[in-house]
PDB file of N, CA and C in Angstrom:
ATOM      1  N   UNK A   1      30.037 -21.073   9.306  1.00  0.00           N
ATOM      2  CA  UNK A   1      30.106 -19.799  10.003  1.00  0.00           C
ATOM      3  C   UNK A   1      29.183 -18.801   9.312  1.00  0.00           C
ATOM      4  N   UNK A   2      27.956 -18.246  10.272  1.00  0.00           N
ATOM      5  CA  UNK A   2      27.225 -17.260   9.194  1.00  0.00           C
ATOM      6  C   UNK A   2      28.158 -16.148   9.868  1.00  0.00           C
ATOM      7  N   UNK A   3      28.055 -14.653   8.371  1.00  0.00           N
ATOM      8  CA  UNK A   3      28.232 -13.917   8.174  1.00  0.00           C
ATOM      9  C   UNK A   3      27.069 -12.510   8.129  1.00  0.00           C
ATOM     10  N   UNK A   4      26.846 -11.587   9.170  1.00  0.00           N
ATOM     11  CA  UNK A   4      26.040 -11.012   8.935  1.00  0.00           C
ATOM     12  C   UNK A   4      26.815  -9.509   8.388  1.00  0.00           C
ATOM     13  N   UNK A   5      26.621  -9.022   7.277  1.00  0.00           N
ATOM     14  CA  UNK A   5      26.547  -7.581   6.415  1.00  0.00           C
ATOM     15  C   UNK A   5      25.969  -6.276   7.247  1.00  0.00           C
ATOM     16  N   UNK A   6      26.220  -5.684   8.110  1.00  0.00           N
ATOM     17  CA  UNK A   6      25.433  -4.076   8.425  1.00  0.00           C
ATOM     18  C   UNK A   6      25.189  -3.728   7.602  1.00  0.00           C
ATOM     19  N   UNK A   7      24.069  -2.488   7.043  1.00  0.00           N
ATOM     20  CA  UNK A   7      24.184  -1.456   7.133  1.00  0.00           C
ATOM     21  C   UNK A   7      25.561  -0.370   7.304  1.00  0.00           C
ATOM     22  N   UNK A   8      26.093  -0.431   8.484  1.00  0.00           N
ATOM     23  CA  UNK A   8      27.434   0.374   8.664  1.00  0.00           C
ATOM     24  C   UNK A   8      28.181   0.059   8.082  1.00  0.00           C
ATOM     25  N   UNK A   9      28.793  -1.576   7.960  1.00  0.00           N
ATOM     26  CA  UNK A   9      29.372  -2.301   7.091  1.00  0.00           C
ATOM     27  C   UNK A   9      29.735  -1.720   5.829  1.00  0.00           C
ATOM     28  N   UNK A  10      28.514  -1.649   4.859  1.00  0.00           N
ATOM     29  CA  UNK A  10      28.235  -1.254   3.807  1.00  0.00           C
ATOM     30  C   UNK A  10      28.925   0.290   3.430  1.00  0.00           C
ATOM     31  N   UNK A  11      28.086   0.646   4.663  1.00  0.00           N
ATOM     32  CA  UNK A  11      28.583   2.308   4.315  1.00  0.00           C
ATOM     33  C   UNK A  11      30.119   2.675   4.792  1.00  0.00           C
ATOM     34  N   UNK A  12      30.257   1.721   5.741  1.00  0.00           N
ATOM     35  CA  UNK A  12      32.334   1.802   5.980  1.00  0.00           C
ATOM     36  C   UNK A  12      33.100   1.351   4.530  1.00  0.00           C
ATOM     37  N   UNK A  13      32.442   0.276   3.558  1.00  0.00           N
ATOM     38  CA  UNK A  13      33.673   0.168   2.755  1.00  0.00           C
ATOM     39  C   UNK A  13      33.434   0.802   1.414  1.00  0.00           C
ATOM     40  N   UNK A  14      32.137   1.779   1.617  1.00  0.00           N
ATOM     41  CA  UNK A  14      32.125   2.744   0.303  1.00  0.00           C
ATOM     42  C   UNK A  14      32.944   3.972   0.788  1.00  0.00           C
ATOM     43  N   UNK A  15      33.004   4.428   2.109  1.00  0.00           N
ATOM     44  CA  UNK A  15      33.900   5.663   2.600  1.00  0.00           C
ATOM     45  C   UNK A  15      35.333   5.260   2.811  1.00  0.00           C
ATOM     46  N   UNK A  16      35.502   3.577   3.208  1.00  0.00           N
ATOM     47  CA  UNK A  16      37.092   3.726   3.814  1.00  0.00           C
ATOM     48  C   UNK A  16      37.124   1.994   2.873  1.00  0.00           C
ATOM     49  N   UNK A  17      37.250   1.829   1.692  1.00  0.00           N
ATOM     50  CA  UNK A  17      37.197   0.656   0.898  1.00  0.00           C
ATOM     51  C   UNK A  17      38.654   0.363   1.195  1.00  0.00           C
ATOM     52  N   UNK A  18      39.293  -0.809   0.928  1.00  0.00           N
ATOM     53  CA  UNK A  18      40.366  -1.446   1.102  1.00  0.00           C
ATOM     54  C   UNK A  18      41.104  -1.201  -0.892  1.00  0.00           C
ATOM     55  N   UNK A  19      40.553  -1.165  -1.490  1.00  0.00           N
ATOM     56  CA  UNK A  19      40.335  -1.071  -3.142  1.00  0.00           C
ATOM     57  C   UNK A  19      39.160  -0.905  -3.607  1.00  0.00           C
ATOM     58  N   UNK A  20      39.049  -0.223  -4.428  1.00  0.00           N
ATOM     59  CA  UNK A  20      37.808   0.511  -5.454  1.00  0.00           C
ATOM     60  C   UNK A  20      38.134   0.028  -7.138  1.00  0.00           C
ATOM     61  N   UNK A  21      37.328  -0.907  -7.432  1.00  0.00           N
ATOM     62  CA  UNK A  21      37.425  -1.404  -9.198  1.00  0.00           C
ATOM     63  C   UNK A  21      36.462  -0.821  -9.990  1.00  0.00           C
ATOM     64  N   UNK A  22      36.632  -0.820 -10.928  1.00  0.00           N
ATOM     65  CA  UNK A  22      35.379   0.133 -12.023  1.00  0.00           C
ATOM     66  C   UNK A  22      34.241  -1.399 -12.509  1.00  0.00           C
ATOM     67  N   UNK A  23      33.412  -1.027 -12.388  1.00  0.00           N
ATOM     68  CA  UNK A  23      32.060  -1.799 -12.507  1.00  0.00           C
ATOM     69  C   UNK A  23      31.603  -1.697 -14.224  1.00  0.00           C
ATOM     70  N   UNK A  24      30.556  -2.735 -14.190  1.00  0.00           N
ATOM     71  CA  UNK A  24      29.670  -2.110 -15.638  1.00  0.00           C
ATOM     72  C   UNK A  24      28.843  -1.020 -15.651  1.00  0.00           C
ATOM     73  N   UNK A  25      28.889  -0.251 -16.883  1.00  0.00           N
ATOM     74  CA  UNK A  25      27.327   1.391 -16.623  1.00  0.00           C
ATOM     75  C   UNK A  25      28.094   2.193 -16.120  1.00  0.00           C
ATOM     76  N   UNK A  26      29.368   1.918 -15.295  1.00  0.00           N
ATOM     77  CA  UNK A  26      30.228   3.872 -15.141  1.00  0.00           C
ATOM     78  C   UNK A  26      30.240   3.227 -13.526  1.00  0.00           C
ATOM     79  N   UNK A  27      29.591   1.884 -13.111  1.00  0.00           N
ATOM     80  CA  UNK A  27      29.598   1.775 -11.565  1.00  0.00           C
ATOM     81  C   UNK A  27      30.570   1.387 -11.142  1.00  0.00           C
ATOM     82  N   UNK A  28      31.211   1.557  -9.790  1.00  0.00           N
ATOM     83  CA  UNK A  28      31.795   1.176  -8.890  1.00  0.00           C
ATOM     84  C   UNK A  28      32.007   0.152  -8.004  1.00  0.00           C
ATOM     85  N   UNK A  29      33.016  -0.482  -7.844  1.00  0.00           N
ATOM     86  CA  UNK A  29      33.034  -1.596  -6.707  1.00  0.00           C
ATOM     87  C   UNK A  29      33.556  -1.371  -5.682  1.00  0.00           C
ATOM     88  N   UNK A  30      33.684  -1.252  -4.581  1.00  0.00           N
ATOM     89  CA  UNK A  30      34.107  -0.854  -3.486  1.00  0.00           C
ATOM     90  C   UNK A  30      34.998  -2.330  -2.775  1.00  0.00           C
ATOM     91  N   UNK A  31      35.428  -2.903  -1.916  1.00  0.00           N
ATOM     92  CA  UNK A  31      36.248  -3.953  -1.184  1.00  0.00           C
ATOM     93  C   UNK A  31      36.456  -3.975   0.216  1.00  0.00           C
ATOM     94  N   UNK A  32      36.131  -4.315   0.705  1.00  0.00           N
ATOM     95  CA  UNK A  32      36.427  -4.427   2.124  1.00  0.00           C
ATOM     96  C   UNK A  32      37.007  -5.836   2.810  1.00  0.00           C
ATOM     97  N   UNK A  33      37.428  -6.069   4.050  1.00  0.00           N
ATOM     98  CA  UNK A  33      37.700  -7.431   4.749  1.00  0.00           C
ATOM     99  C   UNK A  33      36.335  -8.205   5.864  1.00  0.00           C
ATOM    100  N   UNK A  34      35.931  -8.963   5.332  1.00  0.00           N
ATOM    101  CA  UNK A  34      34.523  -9.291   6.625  1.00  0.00           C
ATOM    102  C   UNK A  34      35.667 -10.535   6.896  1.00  0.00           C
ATOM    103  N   UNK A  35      35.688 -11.744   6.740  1.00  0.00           N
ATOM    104  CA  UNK A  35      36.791 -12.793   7.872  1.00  0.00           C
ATOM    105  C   UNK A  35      38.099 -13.071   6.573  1.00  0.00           C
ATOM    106  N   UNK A  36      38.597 -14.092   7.463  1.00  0.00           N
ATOM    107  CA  UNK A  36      39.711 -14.485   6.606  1.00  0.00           C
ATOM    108  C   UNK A  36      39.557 -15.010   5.472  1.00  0.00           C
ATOM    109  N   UNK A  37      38.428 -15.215   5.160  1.00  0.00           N
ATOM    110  CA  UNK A  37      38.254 -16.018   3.069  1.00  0.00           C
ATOM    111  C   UNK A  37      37.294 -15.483   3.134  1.00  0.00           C
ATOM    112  N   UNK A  38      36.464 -14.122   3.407  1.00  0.00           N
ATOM    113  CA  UNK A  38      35.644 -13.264   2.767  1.00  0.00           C
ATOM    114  C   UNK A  38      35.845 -12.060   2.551  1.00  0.00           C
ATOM    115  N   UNK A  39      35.356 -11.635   1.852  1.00  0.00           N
ATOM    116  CA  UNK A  39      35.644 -10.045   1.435  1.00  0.00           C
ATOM    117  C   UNK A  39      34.001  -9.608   0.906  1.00  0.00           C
ATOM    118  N   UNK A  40      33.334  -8.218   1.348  1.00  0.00           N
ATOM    119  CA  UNK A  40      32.770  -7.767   1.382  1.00  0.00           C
ATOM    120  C   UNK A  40      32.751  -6.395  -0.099  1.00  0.00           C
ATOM    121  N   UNK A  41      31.694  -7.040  -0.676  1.00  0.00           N
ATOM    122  CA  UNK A  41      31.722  -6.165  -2.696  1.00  0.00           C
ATOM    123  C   UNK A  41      30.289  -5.405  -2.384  1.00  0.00           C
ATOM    124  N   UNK A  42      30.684  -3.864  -2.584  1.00  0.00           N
ATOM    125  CA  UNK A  42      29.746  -2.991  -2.667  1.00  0.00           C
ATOM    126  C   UNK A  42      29.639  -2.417  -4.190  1.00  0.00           C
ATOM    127  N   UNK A  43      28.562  -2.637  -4.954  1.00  0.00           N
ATOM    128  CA  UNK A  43      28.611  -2.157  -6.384  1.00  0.00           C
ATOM    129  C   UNK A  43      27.491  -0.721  -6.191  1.00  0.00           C
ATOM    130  N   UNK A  44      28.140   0.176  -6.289  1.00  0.00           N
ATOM    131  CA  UNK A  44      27.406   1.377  -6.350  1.00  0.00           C
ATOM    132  C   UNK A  44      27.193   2.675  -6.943  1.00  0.00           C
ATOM    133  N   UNK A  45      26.734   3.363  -7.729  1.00  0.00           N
ATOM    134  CA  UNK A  45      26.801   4.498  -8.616  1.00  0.00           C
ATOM    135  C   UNK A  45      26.989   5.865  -7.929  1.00  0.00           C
ATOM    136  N   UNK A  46      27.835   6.720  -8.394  1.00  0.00           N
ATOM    137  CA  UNK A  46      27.872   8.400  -8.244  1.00  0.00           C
ATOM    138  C   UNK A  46      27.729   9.173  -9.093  1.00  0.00           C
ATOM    139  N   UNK A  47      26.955  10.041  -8.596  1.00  0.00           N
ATOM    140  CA  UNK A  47      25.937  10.487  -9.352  1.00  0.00           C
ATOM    141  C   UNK A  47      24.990  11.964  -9.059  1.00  0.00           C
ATOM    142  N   UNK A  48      25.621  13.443  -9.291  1.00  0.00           N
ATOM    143  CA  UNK A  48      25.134  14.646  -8.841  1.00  0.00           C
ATOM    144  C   UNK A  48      25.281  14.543  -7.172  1.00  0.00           C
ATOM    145  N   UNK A  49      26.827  14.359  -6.802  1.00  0.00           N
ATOM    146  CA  UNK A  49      27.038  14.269  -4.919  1.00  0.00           C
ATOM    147  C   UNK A  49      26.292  13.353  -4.358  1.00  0.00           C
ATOM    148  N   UNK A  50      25.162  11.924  -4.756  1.00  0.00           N
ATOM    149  CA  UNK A  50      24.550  11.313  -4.665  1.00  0.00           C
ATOM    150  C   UNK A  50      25.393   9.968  -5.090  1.00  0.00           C
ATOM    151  N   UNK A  51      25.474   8.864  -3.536  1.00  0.00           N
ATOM    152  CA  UNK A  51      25.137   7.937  -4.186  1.00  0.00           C
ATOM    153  C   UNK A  51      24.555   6.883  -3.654  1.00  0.00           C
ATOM    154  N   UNK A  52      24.130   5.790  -4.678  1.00  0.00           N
ATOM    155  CA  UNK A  52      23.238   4.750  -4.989  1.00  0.00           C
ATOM    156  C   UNK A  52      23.879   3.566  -4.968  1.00  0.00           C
ATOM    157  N   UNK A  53      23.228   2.712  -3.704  1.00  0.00           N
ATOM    158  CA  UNK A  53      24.162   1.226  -3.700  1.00  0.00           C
ATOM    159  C   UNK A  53      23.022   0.232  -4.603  1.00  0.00           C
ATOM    160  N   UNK A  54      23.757  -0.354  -5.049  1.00  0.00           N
ATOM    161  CA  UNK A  54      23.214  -1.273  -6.081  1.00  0.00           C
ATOM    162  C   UNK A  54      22.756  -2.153  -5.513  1.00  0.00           C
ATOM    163  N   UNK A  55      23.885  -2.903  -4.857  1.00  0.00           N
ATOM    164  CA  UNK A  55      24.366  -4.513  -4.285  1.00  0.00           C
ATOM    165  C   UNK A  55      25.456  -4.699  -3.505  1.00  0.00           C
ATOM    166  N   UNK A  56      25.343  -5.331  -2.480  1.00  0.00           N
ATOM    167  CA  UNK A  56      26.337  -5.799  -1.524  1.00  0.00           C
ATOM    168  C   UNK A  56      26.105  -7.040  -1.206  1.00  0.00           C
ATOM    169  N   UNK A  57      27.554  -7.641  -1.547  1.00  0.00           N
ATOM    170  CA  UNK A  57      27.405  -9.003  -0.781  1.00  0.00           C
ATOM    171  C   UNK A  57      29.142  -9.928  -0.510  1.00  0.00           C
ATOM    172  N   UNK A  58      28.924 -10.999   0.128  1.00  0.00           N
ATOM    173  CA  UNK A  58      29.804 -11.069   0.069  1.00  0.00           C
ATOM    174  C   UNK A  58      30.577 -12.610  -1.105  1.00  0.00           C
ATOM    175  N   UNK A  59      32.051 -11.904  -1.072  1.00  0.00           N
ATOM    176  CA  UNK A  59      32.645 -12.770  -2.082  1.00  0.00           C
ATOM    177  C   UNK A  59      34.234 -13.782  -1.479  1.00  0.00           C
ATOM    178  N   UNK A  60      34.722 -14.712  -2.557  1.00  0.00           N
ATOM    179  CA  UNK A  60      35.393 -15.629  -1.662  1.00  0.00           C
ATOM    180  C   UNK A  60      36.770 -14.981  -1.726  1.00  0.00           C
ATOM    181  N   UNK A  61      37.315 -14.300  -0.664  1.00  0.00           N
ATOM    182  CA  UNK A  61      38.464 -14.268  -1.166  1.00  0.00           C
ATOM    183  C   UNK A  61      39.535 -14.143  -1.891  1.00  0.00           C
ATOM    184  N   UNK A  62      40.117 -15.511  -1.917  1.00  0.00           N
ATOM    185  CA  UNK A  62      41.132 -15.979  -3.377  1.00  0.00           C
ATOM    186  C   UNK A  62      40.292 -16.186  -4.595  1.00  0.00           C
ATOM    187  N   UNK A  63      39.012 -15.385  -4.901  1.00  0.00           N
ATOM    188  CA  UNK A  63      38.676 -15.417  -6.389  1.00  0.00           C
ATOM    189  C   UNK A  63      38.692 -14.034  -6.512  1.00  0.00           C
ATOM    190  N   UNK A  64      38.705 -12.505  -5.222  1.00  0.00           N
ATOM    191  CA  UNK A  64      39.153 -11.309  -5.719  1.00  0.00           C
ATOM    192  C   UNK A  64      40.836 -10.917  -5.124  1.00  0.00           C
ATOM    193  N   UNK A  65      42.066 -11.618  -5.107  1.00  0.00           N
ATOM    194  CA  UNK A  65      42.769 -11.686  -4.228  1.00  0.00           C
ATOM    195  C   UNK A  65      43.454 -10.861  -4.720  1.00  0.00           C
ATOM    196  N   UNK A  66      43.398 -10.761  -6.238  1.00  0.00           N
ATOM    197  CA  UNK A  66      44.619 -10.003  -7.102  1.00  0.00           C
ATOM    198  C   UNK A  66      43.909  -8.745  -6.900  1.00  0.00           C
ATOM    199  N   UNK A  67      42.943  -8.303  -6.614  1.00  0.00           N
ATOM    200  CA  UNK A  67      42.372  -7.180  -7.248  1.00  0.00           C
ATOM    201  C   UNK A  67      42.316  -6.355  -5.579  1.00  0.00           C
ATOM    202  N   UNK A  68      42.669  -7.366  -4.443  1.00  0.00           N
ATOM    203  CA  UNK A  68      42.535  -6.459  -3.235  1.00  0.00           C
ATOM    204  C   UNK A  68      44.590  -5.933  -3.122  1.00  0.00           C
TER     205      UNK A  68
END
């Protein structure tokens, strides 16, 4: 099954994240739901009302399950 990532995507689970974890450097992880064994990881910095997405991609599930 491919999985395609928006743009909107991205910017829905830095505004409305499912859980937010603290990153390395002061960054952020953001969480979202893309299907049933994926979950969608936005790593991104804030920074002077500014922010900066690092990386988005997606991850399996039951390897972030505790942390959603």
């Amino acid at each position: 099954m491919k999985v395609v990532v928006t743009k909107e995507k991205v910017v829905q689970t830095i505004i409305n994240p499912e859980k937010v974890s603290k990153g390395h450097y002061g960054r952020k992880i953001a969480q979202s739901s893309l299907t049933e064994n994926l979950i969608l990881r936005v790593v991104y910095e804030e920074m002077n009302d500014k922010i900066t997405i690092i990386t988005a991609y997606p991850g399996e599930r039951r390897r972030y399950e505790d942390n959603i």
